[in-house]
Protein backbone atom coordinates (compact mmCIF):
# COMPACT_ATOMS: atom_id res chain seq x y z
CA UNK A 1 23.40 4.71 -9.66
CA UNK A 2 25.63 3.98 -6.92
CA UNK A 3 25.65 0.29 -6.02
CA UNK A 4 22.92 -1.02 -3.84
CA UNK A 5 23.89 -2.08 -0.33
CA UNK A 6 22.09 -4.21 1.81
CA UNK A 7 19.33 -3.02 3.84
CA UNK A 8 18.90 -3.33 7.70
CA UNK A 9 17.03 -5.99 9.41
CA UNK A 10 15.20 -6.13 12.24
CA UNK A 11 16.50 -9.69 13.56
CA UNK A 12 14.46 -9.73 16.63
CA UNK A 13 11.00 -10.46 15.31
CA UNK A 14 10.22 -13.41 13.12
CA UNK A 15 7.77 -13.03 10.26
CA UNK A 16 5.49 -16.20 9.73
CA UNK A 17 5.78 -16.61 6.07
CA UNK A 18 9.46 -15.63 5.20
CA UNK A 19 11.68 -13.24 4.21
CA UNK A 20 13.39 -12.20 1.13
CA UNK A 21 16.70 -13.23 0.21
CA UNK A 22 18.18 -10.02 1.45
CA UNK A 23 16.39 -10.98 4.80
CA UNK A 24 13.19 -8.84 4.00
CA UNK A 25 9.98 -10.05 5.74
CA UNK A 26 7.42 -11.85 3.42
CA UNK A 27 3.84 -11.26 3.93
CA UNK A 28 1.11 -13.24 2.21
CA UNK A 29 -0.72 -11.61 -0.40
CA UNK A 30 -2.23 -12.06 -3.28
CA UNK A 31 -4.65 -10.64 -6.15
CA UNK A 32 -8.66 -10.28 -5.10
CA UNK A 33 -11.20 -12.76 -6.57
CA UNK A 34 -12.48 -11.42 -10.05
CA UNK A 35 -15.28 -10.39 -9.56
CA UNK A 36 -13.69 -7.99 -6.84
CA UNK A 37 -10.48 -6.86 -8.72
CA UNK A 38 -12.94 -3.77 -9.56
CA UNK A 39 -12.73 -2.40 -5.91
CA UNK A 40 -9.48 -4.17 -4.67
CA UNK A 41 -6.30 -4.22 -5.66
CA UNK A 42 -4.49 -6.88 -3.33
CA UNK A 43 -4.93 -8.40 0.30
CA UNK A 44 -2.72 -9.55 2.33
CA UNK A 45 -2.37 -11.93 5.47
CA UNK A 46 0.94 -10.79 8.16
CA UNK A 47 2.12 -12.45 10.90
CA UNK A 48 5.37 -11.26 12.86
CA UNK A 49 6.21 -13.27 16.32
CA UNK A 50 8.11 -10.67 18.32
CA UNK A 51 9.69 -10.80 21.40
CA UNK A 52 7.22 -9.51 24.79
CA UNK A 53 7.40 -5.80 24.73
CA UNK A 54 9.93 -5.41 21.80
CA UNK A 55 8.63 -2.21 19.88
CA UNK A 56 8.92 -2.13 16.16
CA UNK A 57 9.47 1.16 14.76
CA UNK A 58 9.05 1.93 11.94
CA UNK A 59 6.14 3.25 9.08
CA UNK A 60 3.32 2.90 6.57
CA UNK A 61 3.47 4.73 3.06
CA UNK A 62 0.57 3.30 0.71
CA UNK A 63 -0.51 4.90 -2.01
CA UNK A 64 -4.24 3.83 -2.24
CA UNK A 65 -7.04 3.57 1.02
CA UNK A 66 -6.08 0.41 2.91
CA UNK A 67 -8.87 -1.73 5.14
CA UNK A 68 -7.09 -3.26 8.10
CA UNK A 69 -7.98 -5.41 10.60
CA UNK A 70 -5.40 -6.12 13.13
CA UNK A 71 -5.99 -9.41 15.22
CA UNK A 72 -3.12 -8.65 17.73
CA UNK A 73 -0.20 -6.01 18.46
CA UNK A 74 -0.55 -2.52 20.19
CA UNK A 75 -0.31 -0.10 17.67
CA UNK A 76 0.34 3.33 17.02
CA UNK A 77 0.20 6.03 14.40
CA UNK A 78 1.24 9.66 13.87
CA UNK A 79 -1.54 11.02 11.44
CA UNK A 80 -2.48 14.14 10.09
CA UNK A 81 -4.88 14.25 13.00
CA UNK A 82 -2.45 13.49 15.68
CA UNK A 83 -0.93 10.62 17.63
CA UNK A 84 -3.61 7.57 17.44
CA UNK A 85 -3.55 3.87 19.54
CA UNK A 86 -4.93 0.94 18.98
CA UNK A 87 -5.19 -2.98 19.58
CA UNK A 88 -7.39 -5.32 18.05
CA UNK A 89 -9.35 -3.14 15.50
CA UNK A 90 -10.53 -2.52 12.23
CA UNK A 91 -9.28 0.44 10.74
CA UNK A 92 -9.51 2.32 7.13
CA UNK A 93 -6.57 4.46 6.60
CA UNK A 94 -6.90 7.05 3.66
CA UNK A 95 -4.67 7.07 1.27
CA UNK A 96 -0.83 8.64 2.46
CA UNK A 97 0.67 11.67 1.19
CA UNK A 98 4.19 10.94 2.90
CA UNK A 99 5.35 8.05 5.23
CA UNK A 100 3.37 7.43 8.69
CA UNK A 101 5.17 6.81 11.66
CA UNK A 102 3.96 3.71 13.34
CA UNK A 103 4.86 1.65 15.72
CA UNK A 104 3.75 -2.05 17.06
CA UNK A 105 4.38 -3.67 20.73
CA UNK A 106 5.18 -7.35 20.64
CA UNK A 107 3.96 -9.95 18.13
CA UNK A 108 0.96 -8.48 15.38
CA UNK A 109 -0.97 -10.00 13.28
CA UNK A 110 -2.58 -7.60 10.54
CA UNK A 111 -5.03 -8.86 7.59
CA UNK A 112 -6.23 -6.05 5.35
CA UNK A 113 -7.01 -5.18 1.53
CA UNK A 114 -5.75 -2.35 -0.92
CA UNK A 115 -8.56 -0.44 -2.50
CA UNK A 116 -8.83 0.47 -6.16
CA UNK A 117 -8.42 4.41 -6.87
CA UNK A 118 -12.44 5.61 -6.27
CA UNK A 119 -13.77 2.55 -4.66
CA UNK A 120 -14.17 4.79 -1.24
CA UNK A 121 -16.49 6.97 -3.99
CA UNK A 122 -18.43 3.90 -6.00
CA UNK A 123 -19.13 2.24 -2.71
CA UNK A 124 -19.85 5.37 -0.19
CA UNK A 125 -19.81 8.32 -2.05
CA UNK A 126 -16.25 8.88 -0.16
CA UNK A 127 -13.69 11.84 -1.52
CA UNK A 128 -10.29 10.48 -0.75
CA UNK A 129 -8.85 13.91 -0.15
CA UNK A 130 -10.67 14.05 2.60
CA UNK A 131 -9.05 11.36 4.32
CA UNK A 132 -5.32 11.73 3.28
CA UNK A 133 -2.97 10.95 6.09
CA UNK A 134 -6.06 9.98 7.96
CA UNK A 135 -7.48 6.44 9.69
CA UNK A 136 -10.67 5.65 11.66
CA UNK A 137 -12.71 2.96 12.12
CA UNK A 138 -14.30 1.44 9.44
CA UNK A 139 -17.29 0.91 10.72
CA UNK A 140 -17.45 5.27 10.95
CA UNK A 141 -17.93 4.98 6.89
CA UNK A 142 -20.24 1.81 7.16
CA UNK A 143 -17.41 -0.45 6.17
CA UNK A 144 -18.36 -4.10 8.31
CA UNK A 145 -15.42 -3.41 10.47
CA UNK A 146 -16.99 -5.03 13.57
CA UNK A 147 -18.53 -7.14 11.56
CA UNK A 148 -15.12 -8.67 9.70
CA UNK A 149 -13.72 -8.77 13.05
CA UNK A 150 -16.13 -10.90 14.38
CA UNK A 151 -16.10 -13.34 10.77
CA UNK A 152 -11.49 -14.22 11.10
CA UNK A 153 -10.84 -16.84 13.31
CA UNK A 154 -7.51 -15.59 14.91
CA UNK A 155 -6.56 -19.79 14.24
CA UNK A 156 -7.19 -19.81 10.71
CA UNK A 157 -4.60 -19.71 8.24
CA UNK A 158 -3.84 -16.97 5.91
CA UNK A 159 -5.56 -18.19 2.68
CA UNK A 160 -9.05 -18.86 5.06
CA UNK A 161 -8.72 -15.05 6.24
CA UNK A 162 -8.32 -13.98 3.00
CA UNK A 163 -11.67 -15.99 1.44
CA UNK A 164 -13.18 -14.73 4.60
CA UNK A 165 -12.58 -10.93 4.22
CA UNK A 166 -13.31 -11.41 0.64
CA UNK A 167 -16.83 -12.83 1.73
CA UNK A 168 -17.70 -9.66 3.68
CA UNK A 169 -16.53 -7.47 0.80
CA UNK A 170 -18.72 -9.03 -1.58
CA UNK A 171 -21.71 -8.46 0.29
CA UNK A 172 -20.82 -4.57 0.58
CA UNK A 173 -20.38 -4.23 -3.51
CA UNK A 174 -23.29 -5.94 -4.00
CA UNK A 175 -25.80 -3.73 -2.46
CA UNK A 176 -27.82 -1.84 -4.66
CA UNK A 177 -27.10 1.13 -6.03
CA UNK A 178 -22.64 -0.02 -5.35
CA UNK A 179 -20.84 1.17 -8.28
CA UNK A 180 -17.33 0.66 -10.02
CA UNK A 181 -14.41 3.12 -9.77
CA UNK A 182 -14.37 5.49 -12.83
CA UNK A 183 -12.46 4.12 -15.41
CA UNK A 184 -10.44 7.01 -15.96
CA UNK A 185 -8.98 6.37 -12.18
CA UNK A 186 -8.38 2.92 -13.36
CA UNK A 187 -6.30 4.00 -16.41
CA UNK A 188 -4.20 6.76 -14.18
CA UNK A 189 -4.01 3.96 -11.66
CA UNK A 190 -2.04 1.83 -14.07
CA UNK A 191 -0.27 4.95 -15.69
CA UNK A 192 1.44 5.47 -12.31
CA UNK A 193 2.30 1.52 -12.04
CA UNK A 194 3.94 1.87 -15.82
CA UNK A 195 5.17 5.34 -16.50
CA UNK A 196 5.20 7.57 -13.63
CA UNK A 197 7.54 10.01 -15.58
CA UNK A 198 4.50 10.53 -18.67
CA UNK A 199 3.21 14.08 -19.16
CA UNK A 200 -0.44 14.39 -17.13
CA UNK A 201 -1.37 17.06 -20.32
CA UNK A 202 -0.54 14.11 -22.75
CA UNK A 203 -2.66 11.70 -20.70
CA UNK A 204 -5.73 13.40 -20.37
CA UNK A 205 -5.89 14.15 -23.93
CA UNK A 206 -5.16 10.15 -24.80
CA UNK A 207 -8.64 10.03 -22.78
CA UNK A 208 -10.59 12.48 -24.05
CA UNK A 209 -11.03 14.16 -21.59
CA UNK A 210 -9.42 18.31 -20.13
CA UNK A 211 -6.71 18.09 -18.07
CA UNK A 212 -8.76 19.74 -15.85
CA UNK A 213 -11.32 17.38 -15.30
CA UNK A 214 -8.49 14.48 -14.88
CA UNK A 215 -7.39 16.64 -12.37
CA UNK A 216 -11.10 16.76 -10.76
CA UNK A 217 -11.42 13.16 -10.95
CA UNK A 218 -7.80 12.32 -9.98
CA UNK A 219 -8.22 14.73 -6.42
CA UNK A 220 -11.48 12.98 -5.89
CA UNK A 221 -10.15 9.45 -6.15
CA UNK A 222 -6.58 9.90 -5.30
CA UNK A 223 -6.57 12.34 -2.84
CA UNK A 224 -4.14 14.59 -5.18
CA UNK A 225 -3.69 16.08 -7.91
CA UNK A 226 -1.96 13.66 -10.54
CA UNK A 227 1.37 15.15 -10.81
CA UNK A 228 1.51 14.33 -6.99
CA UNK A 229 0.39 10.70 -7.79
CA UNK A 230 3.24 10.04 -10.16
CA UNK A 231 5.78 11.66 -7.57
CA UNK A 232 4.64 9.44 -5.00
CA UNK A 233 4.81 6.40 -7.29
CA UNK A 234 8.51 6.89 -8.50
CA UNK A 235 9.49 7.19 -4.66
CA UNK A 236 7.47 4.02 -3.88
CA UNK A 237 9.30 2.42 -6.59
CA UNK A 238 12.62 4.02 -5.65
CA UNK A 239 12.11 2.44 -2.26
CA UNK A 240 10.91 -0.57 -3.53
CA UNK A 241 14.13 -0.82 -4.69
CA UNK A 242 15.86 0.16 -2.12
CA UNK A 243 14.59 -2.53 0.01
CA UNK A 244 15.44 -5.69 -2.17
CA UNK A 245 11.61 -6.04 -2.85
CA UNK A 246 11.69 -5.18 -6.43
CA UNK A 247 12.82 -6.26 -9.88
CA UNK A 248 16.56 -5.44 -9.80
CA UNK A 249 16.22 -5.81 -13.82
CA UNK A 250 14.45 -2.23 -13.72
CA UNK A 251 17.42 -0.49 -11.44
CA UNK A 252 18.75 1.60 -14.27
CA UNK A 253 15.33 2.52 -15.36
CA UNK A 254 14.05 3.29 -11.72
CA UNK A 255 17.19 5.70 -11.30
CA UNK A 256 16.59 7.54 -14.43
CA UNK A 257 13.57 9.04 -13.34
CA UNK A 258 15.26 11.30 -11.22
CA UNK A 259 17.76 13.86 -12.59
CA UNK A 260 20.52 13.42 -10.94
CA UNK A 261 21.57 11.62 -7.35
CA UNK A 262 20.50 14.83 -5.61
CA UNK A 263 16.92 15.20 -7.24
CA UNK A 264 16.45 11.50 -6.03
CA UNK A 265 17.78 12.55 -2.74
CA UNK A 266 15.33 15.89 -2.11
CA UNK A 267 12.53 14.25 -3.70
CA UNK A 268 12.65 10.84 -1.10
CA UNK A 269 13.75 13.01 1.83
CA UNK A 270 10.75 14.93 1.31
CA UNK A 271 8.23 11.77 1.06
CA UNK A 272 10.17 9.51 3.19
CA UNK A 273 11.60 12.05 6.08
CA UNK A 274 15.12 10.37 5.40
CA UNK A 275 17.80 10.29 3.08
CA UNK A 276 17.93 6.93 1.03
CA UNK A 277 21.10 6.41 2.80
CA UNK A 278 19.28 6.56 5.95
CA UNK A 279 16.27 5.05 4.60
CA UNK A 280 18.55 1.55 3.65
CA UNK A 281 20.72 1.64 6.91
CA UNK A 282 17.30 1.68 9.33
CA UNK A 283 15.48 -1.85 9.31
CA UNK A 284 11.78 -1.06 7.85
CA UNK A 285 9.82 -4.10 8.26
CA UNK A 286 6.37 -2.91 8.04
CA UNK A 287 6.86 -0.37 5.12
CA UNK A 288 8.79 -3.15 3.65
CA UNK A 289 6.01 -5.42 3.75
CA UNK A 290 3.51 -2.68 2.01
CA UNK A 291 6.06 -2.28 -0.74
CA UNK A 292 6.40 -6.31 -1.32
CA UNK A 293 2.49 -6.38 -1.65
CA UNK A 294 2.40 -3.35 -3.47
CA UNK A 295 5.10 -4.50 -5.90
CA UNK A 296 3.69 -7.51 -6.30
CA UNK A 297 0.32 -6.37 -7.66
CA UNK A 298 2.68 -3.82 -10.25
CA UNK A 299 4.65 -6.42 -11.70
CA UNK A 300 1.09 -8.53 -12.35
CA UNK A 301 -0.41 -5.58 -14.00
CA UNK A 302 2.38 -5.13 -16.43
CA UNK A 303 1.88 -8.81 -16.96
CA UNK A 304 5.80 -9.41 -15.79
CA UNK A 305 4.94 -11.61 -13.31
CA UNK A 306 1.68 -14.51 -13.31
CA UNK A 307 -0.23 -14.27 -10.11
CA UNK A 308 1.39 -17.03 -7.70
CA UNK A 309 4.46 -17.16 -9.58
CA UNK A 310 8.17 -16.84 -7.58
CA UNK A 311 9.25 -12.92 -7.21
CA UNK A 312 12.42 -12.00 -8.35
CA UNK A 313 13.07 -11.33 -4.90
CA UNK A 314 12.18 -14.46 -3.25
């Protein structure tokens, strides 16, 4: 792999809680409570000061359903429905099949939460490919959108919004009848975090289960069938990478998942809509942000990294 140059940064707008030591911005997020790691898989607390008018361009590529609730900031987003705008709101985006275009007027502030894999299913009988590429409000699935909204004080600091949002979760898994993800969606879940390159045929059998009813399970949860997952993953990783917000230890190992250089080229062109060239030379803030978070969570899972501990990129 070709050495790694330094990506692009957007030096107008000045994130609230850091940046990497390439110049990344830093959002704050951490792991759910316990007894809510079943349904969530991370939240997170941004703030970006930007200049009056200054438009941030840029994208959104996560792999799971997101909640978010954005405090401040004109937004907008080109999803598989069309062209969508927004301002203070709380919106549930599906889960993404390919980068999102999105862009954000002035200053934003954005609080939100990862879902677990099948959580849209335990909670509201949701099937994720119905929303892929997708947002609307959350209060449209009888998520407490207006009801969160109403529960962050736009003074508080990140940790309080956090506990707060947490707080109106809990009271949504606890109804009756609220169950937990299937745990096969759990094990893929971590399968893509680990070994994105494994053989879907090898893991279905490791769970007892037809590869055609991990494929059932994995379209209802995911959004897509598995090989799709793991394709996705490797490119998240890949850009990860890319952006100084992962663990340069795993380079060689992150470029060995791909063929060659041109495999890894058609393969994030086609996710990404750029080259990786492109992709590094372009400041990404926001996707870089989702990556950090995303990364974050990974390198806990794989018990490389204890919750609140430095990043290797910090």
């Amino acid at each position: 792999m070709r050495k790694r140059t330094l990506p692009a940064v957007d030096t107008a707008i000045a994130p609230a809680h850091g940046v990497t030591r390439g110049g990344q911005p830093l959002s704050y997020n951490r792991a759910p409570a316990p007894d809510l790691a079943p349904w969530i898989g991370r939240l997170y607390a941004t703030v970006v000061e930007a200049p009056e008018g200054h438009h941030t361009v840029c994208g959104l590529f996560n792999d799971v359903a997101t909640i978010r609730i954005q405090l401040r900031g004109q937004w907008t987003a080109e999803t598989a429905e069309g062209p969508k705008a927004y301002g203070r709101a709380a919106l549930f985006f599906g889960p993404q099949s390919r980068r999102m275009p999105v862009t954000v007027t002035g200053s934003f502030v954005s609080i939100g939460l990862a879902l677990r894999p099948g959580s849209g299913y335990a909670v509201r009988g949701v099937n994720a490919v119905d929303y892929v590429d997708k947002l609307l409000f959350c209060d449209e699935l009888r998520l407490p959108g207006e009801q969160a909204l109403a529960q962050l004080d736009p003074q508080a600091d990140p940790e309080t919004w956090l506990l707060q949002l947490e707080s109106v979760i809990r009271a949504v898994v606890n109804e009756p009848g609220v169950q937990r993800p299937d745990p096969v969606s759990a094990r893929f879940e971590a399968l893509a975090f680990t070994d994105p390159a494994a053989s879907v045929a090898d893991f279905a059998q490791e769970c007892g289960i037809t590869q055609r009813q991990l494929e059932r399970i994995v379209r209802r949860d995911f959004g897509m069938p598995p090989k799709q997952v793991l394709r996705r993953a490797r490119a998240l990783d890949m850009a990860s990478h890319l952006r100084g917000v992962a663990d340069q230890a795993e380079a060689e190992e992150l470029a060995l998942r791909y063929y060659d250089q041109s495999h890894l080229i058609r393969e994030f062109t086609a996710l990404f809509g750029m080259s990786p060239t492109q992709f590094v030379a372009r400041p990404q803030p926001i996707l870089t942000l989702t990556l950090e978070s995303r990364q974050a969570r990974r390198l806990e899972l794989m018990n490389r990294l204890e919750p609140g501990a430095p990043r290797p990129w910090e």
